[in-house]
Protein backbone atom coordinates (compact mmCIF):
# COMPACT_ATOMS: atom_id res chain seq x y z
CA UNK A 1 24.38 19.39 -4.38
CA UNK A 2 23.04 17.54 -1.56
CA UNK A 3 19.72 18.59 -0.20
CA UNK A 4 19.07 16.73 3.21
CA UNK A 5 15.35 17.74 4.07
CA UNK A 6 16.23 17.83 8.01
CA UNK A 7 16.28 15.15 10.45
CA UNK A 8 12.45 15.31 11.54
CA UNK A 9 11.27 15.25 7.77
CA UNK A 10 8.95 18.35 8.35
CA UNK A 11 8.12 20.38 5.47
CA UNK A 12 9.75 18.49 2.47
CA UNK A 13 10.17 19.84 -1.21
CA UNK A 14 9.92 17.14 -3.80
CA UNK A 15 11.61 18.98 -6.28
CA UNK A 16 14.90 18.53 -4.47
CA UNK A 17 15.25 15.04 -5.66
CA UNK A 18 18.92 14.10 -4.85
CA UNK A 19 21.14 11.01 -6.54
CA UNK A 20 21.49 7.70 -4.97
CA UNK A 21 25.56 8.47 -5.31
CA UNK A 22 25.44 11.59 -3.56
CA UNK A 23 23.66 10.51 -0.79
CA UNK A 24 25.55 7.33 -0.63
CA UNK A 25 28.60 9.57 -0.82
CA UNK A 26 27.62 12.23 2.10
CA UNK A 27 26.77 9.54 4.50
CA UNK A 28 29.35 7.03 3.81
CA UNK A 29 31.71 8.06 6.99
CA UNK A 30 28.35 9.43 9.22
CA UNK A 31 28.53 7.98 12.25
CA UNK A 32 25.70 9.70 14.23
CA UNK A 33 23.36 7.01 15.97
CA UNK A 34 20.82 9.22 17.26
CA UNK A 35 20.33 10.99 14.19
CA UNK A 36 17.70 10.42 11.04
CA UNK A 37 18.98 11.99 7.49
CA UNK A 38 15.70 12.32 4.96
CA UNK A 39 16.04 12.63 1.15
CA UNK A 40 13.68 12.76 -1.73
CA UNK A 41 14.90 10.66 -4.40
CA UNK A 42 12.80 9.08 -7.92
CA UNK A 43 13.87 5.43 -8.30
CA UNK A 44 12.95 2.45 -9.90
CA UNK A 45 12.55 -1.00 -8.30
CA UNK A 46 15.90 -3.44 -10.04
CA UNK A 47 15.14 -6.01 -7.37
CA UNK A 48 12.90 -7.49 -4.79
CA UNK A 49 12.83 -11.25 -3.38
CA UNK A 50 9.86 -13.38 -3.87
CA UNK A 51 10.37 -15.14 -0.47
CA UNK A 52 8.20 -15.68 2.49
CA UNK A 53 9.49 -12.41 4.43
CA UNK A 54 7.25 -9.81 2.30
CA UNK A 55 4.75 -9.76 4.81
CA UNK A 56 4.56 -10.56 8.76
CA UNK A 57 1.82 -12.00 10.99
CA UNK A 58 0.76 -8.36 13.09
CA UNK A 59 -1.04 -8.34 16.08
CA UNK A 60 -4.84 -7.48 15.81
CA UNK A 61 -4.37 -5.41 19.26
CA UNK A 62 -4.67 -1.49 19.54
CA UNK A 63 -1.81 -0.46 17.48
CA UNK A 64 0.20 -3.12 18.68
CA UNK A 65 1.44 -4.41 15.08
CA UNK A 66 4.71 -6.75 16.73
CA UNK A 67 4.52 -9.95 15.21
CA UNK A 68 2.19 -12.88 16.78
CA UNK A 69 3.20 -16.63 16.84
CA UNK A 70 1.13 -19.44 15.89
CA UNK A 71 -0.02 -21.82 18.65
CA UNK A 72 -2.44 -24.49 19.04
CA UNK A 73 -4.79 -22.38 20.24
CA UNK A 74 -4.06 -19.15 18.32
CA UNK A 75 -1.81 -16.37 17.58
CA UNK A 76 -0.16 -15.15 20.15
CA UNK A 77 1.04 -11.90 21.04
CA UNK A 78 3.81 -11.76 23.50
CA UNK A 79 3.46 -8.06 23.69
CA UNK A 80 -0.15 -7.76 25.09
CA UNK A 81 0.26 -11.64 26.13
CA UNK A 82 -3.16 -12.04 24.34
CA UNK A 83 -4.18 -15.08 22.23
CA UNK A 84 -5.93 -13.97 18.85
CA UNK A 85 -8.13 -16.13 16.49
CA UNK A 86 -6.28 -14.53 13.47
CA UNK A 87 -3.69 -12.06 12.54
CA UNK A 88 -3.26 -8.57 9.93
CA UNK A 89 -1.03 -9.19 7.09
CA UNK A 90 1.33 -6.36 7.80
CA UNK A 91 4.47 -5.71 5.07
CA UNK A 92 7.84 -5.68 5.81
CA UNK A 93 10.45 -5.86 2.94
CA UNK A 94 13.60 -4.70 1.54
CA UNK A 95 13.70 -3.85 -2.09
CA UNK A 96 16.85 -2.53 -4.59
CA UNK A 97 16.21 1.03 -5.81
CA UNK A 98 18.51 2.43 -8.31
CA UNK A 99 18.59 5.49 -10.46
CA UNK A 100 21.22 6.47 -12.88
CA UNK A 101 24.43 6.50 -10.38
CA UNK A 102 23.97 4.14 -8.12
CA UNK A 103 21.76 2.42 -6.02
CA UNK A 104 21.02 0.58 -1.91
CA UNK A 105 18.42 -0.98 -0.53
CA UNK A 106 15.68 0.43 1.00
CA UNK A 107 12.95 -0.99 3.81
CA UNK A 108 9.26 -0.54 3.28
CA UNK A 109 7.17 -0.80 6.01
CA UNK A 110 3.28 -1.11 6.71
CA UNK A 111 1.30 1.19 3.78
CA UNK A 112 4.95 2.21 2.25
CA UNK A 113 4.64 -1.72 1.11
CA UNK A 114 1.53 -1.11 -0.34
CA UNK A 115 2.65 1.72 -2.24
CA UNK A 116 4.85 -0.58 -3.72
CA UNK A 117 3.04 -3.48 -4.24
CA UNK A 118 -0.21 -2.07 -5.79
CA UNK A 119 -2.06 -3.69 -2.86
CA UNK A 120 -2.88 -4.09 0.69
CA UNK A 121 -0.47 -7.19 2.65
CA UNK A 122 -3.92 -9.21 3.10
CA UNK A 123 -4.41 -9.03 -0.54
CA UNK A 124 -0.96 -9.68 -1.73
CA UNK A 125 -0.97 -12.96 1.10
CA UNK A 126 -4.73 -13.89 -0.42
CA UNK A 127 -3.26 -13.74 -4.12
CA UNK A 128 0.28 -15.86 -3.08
CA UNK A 129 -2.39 -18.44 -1.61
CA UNK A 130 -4.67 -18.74 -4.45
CA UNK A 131 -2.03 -18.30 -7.17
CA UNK A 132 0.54 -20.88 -8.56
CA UNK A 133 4.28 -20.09 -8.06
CA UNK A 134 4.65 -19.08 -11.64
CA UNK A 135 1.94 -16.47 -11.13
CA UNK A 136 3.15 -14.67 -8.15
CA UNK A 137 6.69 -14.85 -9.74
CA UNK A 138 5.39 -13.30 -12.62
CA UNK A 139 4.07 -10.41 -10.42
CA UNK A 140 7.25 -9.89 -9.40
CA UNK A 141 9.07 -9.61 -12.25
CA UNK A 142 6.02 -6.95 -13.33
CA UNK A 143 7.23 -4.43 -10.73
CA UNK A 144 10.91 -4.39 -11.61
CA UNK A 145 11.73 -0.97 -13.48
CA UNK A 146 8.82 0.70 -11.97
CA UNK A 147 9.53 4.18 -10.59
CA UNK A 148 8.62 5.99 -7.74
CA UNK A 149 9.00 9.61 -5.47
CA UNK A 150 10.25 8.19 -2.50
CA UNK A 151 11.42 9.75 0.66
CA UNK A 152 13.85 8.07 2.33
CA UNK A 153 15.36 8.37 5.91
CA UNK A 154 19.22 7.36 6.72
CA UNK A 155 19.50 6.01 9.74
CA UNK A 156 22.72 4.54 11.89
CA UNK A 157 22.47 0.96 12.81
CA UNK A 158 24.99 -0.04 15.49
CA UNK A 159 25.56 -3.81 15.75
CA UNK A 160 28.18 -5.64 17.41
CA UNK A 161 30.51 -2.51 17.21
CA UNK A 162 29.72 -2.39 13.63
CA UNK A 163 28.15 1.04 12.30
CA UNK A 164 26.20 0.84 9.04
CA UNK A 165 23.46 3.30 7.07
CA UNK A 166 20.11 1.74 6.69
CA UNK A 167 17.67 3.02 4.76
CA UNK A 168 13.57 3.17 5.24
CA UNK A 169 11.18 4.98 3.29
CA UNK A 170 9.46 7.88 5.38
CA UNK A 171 6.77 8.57 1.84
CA UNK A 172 5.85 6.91 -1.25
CA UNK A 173 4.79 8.88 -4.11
CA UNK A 174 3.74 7.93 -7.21
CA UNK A 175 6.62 9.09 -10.38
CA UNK A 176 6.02 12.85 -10.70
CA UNK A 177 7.60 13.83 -14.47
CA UNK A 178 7.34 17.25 -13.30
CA UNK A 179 8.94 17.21 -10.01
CA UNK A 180 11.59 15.15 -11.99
CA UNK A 181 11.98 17.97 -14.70
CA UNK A 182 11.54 21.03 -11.73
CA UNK A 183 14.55 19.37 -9.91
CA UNK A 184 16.80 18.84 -13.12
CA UNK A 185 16.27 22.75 -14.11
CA UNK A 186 16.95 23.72 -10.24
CA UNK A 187 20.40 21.56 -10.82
CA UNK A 188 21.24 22.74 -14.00
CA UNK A 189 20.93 26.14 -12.45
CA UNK A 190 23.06 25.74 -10.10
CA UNK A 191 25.88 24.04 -12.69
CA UNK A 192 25.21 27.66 -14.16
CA UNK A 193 25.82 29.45 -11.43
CA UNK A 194 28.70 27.84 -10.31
CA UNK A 195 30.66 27.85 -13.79
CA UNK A 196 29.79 32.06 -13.44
């Protein structure tokens, strides 16, 4: 049932949306380092924190986008070793997605955050600033249960000896009903076919 779209995520069919549980279930013994796994799955949000992690301080360089530290004088980039009189609001947060079997958390990254958030990481940092903490709360309570089309990629983390699956999302799509119903008829199908 599993339908791994490749490890360089080339040409991707939405309607093989796969379940949280089988994909949590194919890769649970993978070990492969070097390797990226992609998947198309339709989720909905059940958690994200409301902490001071959503969003980073980028660099303003070239498509630099490593994170600057504040100093007297500036921000700093340690990359470029360049001093900046600001900084782009760049996301970088984890957030619960679950379906119907199961569900893991995934990492959303740059305009995958905005996806999610329903606005850019200079806006969201604008509204925390101007709102009260009951307000921005409240926003986040107003994206739990929203679905999405994501693609995700599987990737091996090696730490300290330790191997564990991490997931990032690769696309962001808005919830697609028919994609949705396209990939329950193509699995019902092949129920069919197999009870034959």
């Amino acid at each position: 049932m599993m339908q791994n779209q490749g490890e360089k995520g080339g040409k991707s069919d939405k309607s093989n949306l796969n379940l949280i549980a089988e994909i949590n279930e194919s890769l649970q013994n993978v070990n492969d380092v070097d390797k990226s796994h992609f998947f198309f799955i339709n989720g909905y949000i059940s958690r994200i924190k409301n902490d001071d992690k959503v969003f980073y301080p980028a660099c303003m360089g070239n498509n630099c986008k490593r994170k600057v530290i504040k100093e007297t004088e500036g921000w700093r980039c340690e990359t470029d070793n360049k001093i900046y009189a600001s900084y782009v609001p760049t996301y970088m947060f984890s957030a619960r997605i679950s379906d119907s079997t199961e569900s893991f958390w995934v990492s959303f990254a740059r305009e995958h955050g905005n996806a999610i958030m329903g606005m850019t990481a200079e806006e969201f940092r604008d509204f925390k600033e101007s709102s009260s903490e009951e307000t921005v709360q409240e926003f986040f309570d107003s994206l739990m249960f929203k679905q999405f089309n994501i693609m995700v990629k599987g990737r091996v983390d090696s730490y300290g000896g330790e191997h564990r699956m991490r997931y990032f999302a690769a696309k962001v799509f808005p919830y697609n009903v028919q994609a949705e119903n396209r990939a329950l008829e193509k699995r019902l199908n092949l129920y069919k076919n197999l009870s034959h």
